[in-house]
C-alpha atoms as a PDB file:
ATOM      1  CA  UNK A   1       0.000   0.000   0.000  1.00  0.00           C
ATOM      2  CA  UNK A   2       0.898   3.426  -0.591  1.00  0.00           C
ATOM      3  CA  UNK A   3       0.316   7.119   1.135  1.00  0.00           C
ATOM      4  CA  UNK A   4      -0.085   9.707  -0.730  1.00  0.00           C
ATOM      5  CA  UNK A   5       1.612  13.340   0.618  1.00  0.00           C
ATOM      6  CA  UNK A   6       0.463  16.299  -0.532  1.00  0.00           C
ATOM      7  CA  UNK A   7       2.816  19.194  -0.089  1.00  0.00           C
ATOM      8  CA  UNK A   8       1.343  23.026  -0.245  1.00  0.00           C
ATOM      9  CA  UNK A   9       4.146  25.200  -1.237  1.00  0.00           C
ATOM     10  CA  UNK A  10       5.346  27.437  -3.775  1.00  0.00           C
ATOM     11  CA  UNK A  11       5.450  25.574  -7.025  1.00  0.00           C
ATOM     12  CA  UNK A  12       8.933  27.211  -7.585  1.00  0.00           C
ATOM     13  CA  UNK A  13      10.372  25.095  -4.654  1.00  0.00           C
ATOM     14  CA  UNK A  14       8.987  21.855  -6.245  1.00  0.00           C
ATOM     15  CA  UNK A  15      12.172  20.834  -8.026  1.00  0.00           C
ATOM     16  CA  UNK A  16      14.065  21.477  -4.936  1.00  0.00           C
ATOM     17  CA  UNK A  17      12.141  19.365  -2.639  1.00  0.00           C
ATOM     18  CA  UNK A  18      11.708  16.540  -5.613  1.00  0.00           C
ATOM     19  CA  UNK A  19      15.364  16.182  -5.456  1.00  0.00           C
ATOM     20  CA  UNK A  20      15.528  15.750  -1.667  1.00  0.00           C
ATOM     21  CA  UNK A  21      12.649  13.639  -0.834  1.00  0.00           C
ATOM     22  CA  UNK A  22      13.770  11.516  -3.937  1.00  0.00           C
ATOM     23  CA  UNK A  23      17.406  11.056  -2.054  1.00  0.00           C
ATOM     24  CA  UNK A  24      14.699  10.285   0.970  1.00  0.00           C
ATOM     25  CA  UNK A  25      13.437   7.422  -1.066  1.00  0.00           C
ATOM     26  CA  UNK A  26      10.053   8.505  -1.834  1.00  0.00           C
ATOM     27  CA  UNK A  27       8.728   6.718  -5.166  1.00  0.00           C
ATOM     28  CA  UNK A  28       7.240   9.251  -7.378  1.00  0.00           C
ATOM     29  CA  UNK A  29       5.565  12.580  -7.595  1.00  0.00           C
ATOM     30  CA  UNK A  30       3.071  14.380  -9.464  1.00  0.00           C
ATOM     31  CA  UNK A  31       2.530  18.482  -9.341  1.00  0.00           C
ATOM     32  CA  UNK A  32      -0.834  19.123  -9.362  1.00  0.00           C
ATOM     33  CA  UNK A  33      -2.847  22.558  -8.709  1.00  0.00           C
ATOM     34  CA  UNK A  34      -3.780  21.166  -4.735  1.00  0.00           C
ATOM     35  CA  UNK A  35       0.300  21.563  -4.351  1.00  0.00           C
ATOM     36  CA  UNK A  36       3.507  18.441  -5.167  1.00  0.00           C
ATOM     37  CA  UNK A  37       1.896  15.287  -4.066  1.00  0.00           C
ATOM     38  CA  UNK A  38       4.683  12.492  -3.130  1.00  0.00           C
ATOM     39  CA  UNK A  39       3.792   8.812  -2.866  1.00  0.00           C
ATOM     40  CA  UNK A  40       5.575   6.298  -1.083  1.00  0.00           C
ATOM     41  CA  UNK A  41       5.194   3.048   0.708  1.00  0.00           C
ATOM     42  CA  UNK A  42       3.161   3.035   3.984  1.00  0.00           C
ATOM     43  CA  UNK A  43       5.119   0.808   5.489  1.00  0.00           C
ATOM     44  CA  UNK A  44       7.967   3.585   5.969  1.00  0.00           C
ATOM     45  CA  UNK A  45       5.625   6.054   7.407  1.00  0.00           C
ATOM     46  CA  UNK A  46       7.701   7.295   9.892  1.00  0.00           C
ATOM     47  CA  UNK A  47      10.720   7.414   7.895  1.00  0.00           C
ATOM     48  CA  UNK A  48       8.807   9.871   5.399  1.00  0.00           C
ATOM     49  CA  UNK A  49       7.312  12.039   8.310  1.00  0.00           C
ATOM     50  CA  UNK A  50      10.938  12.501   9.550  1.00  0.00           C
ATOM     51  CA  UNK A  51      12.452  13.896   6.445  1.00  0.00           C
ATOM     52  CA  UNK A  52       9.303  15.989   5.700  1.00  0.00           C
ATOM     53  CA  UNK A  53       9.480  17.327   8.848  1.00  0.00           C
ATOM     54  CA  UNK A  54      13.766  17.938   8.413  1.00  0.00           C
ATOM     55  CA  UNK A  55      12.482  19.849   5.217  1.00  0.00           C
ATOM     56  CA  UNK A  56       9.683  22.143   6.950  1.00  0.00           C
ATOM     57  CA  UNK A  57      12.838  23.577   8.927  1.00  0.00           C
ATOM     58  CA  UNK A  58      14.791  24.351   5.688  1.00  0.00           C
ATOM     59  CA  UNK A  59      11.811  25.915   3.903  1.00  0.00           C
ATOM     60  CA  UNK A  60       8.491  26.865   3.992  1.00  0.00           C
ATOM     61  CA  UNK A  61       5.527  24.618   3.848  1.00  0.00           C
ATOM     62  CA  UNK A  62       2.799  22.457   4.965  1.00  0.00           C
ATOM     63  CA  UNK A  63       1.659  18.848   4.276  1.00  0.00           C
ATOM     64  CA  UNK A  64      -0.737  16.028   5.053  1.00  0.00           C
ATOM     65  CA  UNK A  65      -0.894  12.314   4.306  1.00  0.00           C
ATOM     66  CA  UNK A  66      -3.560   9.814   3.458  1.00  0.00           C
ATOM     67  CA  UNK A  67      -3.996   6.305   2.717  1.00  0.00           C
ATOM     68  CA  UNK A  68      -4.308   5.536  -0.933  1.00  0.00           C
ATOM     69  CA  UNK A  69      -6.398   2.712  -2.585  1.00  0.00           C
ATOM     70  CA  UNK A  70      -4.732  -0.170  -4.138  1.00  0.00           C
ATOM     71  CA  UNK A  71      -4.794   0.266  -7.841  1.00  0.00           C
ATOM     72  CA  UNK A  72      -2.556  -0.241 -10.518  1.00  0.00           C
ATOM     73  CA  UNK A  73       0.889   1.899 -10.172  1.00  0.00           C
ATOM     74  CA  UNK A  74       1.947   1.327 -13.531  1.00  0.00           C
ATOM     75  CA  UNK A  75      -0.960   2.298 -14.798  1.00  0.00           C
ATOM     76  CA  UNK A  76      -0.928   5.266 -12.987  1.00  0.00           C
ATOM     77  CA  UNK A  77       2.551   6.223 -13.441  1.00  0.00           C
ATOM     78  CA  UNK A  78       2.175   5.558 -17.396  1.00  0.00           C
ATOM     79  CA  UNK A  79      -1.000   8.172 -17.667  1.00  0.00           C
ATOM     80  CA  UNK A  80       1.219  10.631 -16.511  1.00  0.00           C
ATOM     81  CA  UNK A  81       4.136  10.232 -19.171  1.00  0.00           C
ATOM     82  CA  UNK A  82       4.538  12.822 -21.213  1.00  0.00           C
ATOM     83  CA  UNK A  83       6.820  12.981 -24.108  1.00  0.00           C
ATOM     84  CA  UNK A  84       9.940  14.641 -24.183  1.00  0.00           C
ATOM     85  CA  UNK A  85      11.301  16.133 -27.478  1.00  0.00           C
ATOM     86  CA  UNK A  86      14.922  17.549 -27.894  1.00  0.00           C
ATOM     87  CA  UNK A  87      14.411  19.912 -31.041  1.00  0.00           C
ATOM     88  CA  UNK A  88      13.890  17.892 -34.378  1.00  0.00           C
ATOM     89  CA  UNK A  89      16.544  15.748 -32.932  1.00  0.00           C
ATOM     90  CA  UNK A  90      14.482  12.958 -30.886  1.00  0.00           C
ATOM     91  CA  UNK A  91      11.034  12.313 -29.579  1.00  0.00           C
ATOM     92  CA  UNK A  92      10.493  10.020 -26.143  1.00  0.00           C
ATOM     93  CA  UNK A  93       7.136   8.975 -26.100  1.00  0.00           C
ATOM     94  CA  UNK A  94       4.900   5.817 -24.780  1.00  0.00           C
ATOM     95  CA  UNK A  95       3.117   3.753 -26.968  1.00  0.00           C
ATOM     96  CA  UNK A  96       0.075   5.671 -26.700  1.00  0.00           C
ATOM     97  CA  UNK A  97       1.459   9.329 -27.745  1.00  0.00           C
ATOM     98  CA  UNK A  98       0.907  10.212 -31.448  1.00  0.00           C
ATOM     99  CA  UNK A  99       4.334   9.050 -33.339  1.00  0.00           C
ATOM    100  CA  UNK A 100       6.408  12.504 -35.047  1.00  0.00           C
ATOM    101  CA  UNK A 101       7.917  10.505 -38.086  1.00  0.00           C
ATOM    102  CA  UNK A 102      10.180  14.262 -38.642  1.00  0.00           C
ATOM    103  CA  UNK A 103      12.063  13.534 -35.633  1.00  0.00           C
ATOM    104  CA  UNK A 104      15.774  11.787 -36.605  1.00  0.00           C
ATOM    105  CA  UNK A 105      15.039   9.362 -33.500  1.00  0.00           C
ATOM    106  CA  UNK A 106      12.439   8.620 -31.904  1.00  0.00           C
ATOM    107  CA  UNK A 107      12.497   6.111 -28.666  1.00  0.00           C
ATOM    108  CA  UNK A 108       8.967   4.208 -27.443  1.00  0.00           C
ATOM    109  CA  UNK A 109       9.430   3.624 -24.075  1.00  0.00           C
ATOM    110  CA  UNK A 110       7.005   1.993 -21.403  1.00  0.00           C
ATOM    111  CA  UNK A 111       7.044   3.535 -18.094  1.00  0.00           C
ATOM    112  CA  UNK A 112       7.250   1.337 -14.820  1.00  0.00           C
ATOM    113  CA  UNK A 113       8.446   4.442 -12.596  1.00  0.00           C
ATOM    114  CA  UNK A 114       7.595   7.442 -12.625  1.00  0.00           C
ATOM    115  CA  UNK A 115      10.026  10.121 -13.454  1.00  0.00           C
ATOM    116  CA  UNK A 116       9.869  12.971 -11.166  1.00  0.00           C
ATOM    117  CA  UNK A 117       9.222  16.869 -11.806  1.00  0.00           C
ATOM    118  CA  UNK A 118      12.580  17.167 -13.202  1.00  0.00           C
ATOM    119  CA  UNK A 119      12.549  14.761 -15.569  1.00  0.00           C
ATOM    120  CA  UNK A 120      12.357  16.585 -18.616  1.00  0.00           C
ATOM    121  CA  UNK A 121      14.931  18.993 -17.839  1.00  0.00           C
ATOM    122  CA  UNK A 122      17.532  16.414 -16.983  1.00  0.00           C
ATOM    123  CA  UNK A 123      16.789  14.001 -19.670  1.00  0.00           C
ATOM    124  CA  UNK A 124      16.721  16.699 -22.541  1.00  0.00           C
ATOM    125  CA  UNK A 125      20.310  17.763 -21.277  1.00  0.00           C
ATOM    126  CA  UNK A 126      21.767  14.472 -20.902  1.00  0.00           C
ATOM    127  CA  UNK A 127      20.006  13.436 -24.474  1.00  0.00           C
ATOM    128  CA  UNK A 128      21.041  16.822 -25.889  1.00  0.00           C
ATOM    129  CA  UNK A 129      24.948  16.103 -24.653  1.00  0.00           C
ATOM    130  CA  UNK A 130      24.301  12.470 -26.557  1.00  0.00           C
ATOM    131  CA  UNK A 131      23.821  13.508 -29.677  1.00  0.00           C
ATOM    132  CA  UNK A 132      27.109  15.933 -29.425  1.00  0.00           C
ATOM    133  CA  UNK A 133      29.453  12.762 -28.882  1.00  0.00           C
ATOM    134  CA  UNK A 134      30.920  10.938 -31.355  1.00  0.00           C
ATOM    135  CA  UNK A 135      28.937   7.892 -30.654  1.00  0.00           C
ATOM    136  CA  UNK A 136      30.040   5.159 -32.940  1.00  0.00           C
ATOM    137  CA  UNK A 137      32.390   2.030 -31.771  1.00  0.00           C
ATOM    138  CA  UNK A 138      32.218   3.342 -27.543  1.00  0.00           C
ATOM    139  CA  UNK A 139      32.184   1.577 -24.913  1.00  0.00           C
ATOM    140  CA  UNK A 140      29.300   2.917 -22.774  1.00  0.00           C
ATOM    141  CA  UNK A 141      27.892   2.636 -18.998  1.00  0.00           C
ATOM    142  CA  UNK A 142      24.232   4.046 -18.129  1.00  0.00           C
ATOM    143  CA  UNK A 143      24.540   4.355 -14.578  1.00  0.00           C
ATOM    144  CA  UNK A 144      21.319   4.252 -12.909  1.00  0.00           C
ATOM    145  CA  UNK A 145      19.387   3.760 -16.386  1.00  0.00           C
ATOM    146  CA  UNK A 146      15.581   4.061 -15.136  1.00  0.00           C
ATOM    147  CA  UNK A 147      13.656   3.365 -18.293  1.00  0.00           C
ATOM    148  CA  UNK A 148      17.074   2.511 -20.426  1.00  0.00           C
ATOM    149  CA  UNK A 149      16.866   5.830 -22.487  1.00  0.00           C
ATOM    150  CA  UNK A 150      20.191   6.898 -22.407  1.00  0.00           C
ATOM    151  CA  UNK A 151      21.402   3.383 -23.059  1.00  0.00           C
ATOM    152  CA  UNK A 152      18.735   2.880 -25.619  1.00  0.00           C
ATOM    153  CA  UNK A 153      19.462   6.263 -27.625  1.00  0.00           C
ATOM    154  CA  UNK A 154      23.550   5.781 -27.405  1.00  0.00           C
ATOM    155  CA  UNK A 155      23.097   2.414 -29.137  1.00  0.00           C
ATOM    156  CA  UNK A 156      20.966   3.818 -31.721  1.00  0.00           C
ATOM    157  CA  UNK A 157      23.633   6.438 -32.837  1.00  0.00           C
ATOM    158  CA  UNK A 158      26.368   3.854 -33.327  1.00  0.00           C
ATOM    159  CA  UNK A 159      27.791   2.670 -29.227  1.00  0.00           C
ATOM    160  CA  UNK A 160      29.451  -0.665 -29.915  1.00  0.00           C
ATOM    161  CA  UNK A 161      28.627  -2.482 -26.336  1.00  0.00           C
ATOM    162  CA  UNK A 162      26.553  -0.545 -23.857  1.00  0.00           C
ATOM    163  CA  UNK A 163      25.685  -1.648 -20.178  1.00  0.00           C
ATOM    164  CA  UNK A 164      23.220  -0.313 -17.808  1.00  0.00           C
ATOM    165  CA  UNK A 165      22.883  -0.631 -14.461  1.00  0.00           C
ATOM    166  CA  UNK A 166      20.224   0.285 -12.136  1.00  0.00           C
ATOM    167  CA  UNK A 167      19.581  -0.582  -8.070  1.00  0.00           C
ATOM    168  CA  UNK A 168      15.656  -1.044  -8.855  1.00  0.00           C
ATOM    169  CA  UNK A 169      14.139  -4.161 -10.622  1.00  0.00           C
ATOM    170  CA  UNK A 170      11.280  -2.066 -12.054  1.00  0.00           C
ATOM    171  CA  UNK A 171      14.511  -0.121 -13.588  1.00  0.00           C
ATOM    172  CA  UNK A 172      16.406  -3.293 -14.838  1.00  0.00           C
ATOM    173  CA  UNK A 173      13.354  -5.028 -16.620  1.00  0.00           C
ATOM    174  CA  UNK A 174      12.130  -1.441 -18.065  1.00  0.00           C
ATOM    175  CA  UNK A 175      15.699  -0.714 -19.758  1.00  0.00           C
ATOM    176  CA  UNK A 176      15.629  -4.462 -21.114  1.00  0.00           C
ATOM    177  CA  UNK A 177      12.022  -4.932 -22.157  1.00  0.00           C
ATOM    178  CA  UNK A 178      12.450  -1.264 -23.542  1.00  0.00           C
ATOM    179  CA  UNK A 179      15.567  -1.769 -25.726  1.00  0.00           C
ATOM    180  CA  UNK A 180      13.551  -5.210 -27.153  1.00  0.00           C
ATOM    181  CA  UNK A 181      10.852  -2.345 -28.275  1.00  0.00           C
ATOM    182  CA  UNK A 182      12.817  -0.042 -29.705  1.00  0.00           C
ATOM    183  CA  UNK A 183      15.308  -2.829 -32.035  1.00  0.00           C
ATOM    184  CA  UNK A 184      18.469  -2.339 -29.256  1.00  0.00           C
ATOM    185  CA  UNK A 185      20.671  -5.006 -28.316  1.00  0.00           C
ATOM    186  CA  UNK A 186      22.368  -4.160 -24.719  1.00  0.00           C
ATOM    187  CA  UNK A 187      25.497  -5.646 -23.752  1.00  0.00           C
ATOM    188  CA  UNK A 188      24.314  -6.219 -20.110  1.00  0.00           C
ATOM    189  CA  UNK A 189      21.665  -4.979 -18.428  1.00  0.00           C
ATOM    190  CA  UNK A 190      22.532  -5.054 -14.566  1.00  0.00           C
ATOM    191  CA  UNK A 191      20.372  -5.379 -11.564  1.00  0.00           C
ATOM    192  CA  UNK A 192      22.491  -4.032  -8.949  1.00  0.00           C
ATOM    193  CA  UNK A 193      25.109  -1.266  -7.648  1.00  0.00           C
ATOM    194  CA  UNK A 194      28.234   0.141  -9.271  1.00  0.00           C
ATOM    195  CA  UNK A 195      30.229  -2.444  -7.253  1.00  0.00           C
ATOM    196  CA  UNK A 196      28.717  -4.894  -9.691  1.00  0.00           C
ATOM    197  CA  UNK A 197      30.135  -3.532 -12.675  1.00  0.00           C
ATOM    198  CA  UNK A 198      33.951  -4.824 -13.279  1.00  0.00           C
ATOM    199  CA  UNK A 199      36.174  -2.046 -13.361  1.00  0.00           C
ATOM    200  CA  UNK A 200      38.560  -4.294 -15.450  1.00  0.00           C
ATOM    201  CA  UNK A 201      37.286  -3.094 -18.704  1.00  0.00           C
ATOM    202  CA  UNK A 202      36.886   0.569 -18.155  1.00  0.00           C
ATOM    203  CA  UNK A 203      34.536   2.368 -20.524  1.00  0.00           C
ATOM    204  CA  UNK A 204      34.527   5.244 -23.177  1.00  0.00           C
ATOM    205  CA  UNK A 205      31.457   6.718 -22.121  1.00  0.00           C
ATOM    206  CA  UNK A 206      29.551   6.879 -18.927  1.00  0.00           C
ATOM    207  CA  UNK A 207      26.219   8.347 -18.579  1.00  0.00           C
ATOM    208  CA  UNK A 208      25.077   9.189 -15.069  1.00  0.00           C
ATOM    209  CA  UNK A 209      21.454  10.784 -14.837  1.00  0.00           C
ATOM    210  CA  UNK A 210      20.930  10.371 -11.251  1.00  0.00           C
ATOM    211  CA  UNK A 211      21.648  12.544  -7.826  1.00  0.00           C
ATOM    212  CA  UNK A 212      23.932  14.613  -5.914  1.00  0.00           C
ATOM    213  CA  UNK A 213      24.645  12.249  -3.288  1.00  0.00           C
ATOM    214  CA  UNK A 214      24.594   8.678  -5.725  1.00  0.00           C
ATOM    215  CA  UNK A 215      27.380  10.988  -7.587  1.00  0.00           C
ATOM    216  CA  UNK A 216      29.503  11.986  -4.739  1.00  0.00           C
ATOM    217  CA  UNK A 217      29.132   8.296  -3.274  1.00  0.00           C
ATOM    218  CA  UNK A 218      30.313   6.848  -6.690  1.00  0.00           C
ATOM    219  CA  UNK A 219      32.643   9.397  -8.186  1.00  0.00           C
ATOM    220  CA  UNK A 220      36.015   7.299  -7.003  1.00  0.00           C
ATOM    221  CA  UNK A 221      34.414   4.380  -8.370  1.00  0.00           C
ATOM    222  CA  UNK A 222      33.226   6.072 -11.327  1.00  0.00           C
ATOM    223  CA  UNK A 223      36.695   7.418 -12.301  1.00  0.00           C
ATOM    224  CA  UNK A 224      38.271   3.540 -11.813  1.00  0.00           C
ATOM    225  CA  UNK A 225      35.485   2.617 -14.742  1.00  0.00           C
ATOM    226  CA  UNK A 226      36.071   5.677 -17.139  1.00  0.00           C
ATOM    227  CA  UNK A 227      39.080   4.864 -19.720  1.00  0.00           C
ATOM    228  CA  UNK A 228      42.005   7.360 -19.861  1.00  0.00           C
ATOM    229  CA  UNK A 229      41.023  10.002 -22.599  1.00  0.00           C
ATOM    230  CA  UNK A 230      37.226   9.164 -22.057  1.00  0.00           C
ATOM    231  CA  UNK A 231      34.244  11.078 -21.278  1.00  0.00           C
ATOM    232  CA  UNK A 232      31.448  10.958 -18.276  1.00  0.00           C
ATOM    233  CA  UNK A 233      28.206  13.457 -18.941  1.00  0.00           C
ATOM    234  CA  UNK A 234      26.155  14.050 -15.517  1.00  0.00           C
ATOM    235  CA  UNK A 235      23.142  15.343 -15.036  1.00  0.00           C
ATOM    236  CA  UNK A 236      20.264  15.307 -11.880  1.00  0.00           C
ATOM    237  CA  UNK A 237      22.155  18.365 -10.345  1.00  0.00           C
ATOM    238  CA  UNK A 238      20.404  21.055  -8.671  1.00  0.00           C
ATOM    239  CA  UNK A 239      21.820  24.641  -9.436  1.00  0.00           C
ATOM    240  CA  UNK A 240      22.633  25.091  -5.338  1.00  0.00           C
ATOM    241  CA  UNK A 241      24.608  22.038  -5.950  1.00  0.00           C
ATOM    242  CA  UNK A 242      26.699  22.878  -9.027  1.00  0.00           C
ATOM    243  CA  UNK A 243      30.024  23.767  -6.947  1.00  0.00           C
ATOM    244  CA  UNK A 244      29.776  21.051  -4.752  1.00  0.00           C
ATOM    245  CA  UNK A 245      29.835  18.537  -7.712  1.00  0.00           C
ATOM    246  CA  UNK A 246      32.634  20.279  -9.992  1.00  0.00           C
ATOM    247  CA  UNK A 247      34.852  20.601  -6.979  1.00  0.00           C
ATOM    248  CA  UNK A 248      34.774  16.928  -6.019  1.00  0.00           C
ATOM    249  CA  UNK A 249      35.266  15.828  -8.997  1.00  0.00           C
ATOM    250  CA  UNK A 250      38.121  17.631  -9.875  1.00  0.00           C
ATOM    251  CA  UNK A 251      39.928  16.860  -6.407  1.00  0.00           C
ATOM    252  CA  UNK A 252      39.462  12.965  -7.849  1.00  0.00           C
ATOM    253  CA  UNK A 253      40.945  13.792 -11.149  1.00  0.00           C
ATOM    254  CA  UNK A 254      38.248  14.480 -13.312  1.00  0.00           C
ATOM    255  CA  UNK A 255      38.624  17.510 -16.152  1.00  0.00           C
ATOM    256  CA  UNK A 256      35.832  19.661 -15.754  1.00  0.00           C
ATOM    257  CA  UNK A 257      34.505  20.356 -19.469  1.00  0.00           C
ATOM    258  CA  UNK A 258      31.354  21.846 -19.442  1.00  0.00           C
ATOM    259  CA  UNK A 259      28.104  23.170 -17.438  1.00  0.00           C
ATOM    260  CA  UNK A 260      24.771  22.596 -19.486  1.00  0.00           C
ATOM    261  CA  UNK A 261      21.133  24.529 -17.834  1.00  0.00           C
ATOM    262  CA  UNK A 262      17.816  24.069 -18.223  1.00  0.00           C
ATOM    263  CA  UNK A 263      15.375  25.453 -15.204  1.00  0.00           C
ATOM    264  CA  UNK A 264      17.022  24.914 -11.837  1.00  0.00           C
ATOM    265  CA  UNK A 265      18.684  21.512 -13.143  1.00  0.00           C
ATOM    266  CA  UNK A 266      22.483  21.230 -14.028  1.00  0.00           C
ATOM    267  CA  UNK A 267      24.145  18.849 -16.492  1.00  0.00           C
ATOM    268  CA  UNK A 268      27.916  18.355 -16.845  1.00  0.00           C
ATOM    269  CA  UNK A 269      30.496  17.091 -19.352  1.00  0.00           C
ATOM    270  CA  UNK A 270      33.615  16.003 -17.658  1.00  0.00           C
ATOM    271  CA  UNK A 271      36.697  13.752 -18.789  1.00  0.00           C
ATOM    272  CA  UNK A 272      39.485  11.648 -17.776  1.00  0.00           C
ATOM    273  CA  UNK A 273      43.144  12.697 -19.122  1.00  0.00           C
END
């Protein structure tokens, strides 16, 4: 069973407090006019009143909680999909959105989590960095691949092996059952942590669309799996965040190449020398 929390606030603070109570754990969220509502698993109740309430002090607003009725979470989660188009470049739609045959790529993907408020804005950069990389013959990781976009659309534009890994089996069996859809072949497709991913064959191209803290934890690690010369692109940064990131990185060794925008999200291309 899930609860249902319904946050009244200012909807400019939404992006900001998706961010947090996702690092919290919360499942998914939805902005509606009544305010952000956050779902999560009752079981954890407490845990989820506890960072609410650690939130409250850091900015202002209110929030209540209710019971919701078992139904169909996919279903739910799919209805609110929207698609996400990066110029003329690529369209990322379900199977129910009208197809855009002008679009060089476009990805069908079926939704078994739902995304989050920033969603668009971090996807379109990260895709939007893609399709600026000399794609064809790399080696490339999707670290933390949700739905399997990223993997999905560097394949398409000429990756030789691509892995993905994600922590969630809603995540693993989405990226596999979506690259079947779409005509992709993955290398691997791993259920599990970074750990899990030999370092012994490092990689051309790692794509990391995730958050602050999974980036800071994993950044060592990260650098041990990124060949010398190659490239990482990052994105699920909030703006407040921005120094944080670039200055941890570069104590590890990373180059810092380039800070992308879009709304209060950050994206970043970095590389290995």
């Amino acid at each position: 069973m899930f609860h249902q929390y319904t946050l009244d606030n200012d909807p400019e603070l939404h992006p900001i407090l998706v961010a947090f109570l996702s690092e919290a754990g919360f499942d998914s969220f939805q902005e509606t006019d009544a305010g952000l509502l956050a779902f999560a698993e009752a079981e954890r109740h407490e845990e989820w009143v506890k960072a609410l309430n650690e939130l409250k002090a850091q900015f202002s607003f209110d929030y209540r909680w209710e019971a919701m009725p078992e139904r169909n979470w996919n279903e739910e989660w799919e209805s609110n999909f929207s698609p996400i188009r990066v110029g003329n470049r690529l369209l990322i739609r379900a199977d129910f959105h009208e197809a855009d045959p002008s679009v060089e790529q476009e990805l069908i993907i079926t939704p078994k989590m739902a995304f989050g408020t920033g969603h668009h804005a971090t996807t379109y950069m990260m895709c939007e960095l893609i399709f600026e990389q000399s794609m064809k013959g790399l080696r490339v990781l999707d670290y933390g691949s949700g739905t399997g976009v990223l993997a999905i659309l560097a394949k398409r534009l000429g990756a030789g092996d691509v892995d993905a890994v994600d922590i969630e089996p809603p995540s693993a069996e989405s990226t596999a059952e979506n690259a079947q859809t779409n005509g992709v072949e993955l290398h691997n497709v791993v259920l599990g942590e970074l750990k899990d991913v030999p370092a012994e064959s490092p990689y051309d191209l790692i794509l990391a669309n995730i958050n602050r803290n999974v980036i800071l934890d994993t950044s060592a690690a990260l650098y041990q799996r990124l060949k010398p010369g190659g490239t990482v692109l990052f994105s699920g940064i909030l703006a407040q965040d921005e120094q944080l990131l670039v200055s941890r990185l570069v104590e590890l060794g990373f180059a810092h190449q380039e800070t992308r925008s879009r709304e209060d999200w950050r994206a970043f291309v970095f590389t290995r020398d």
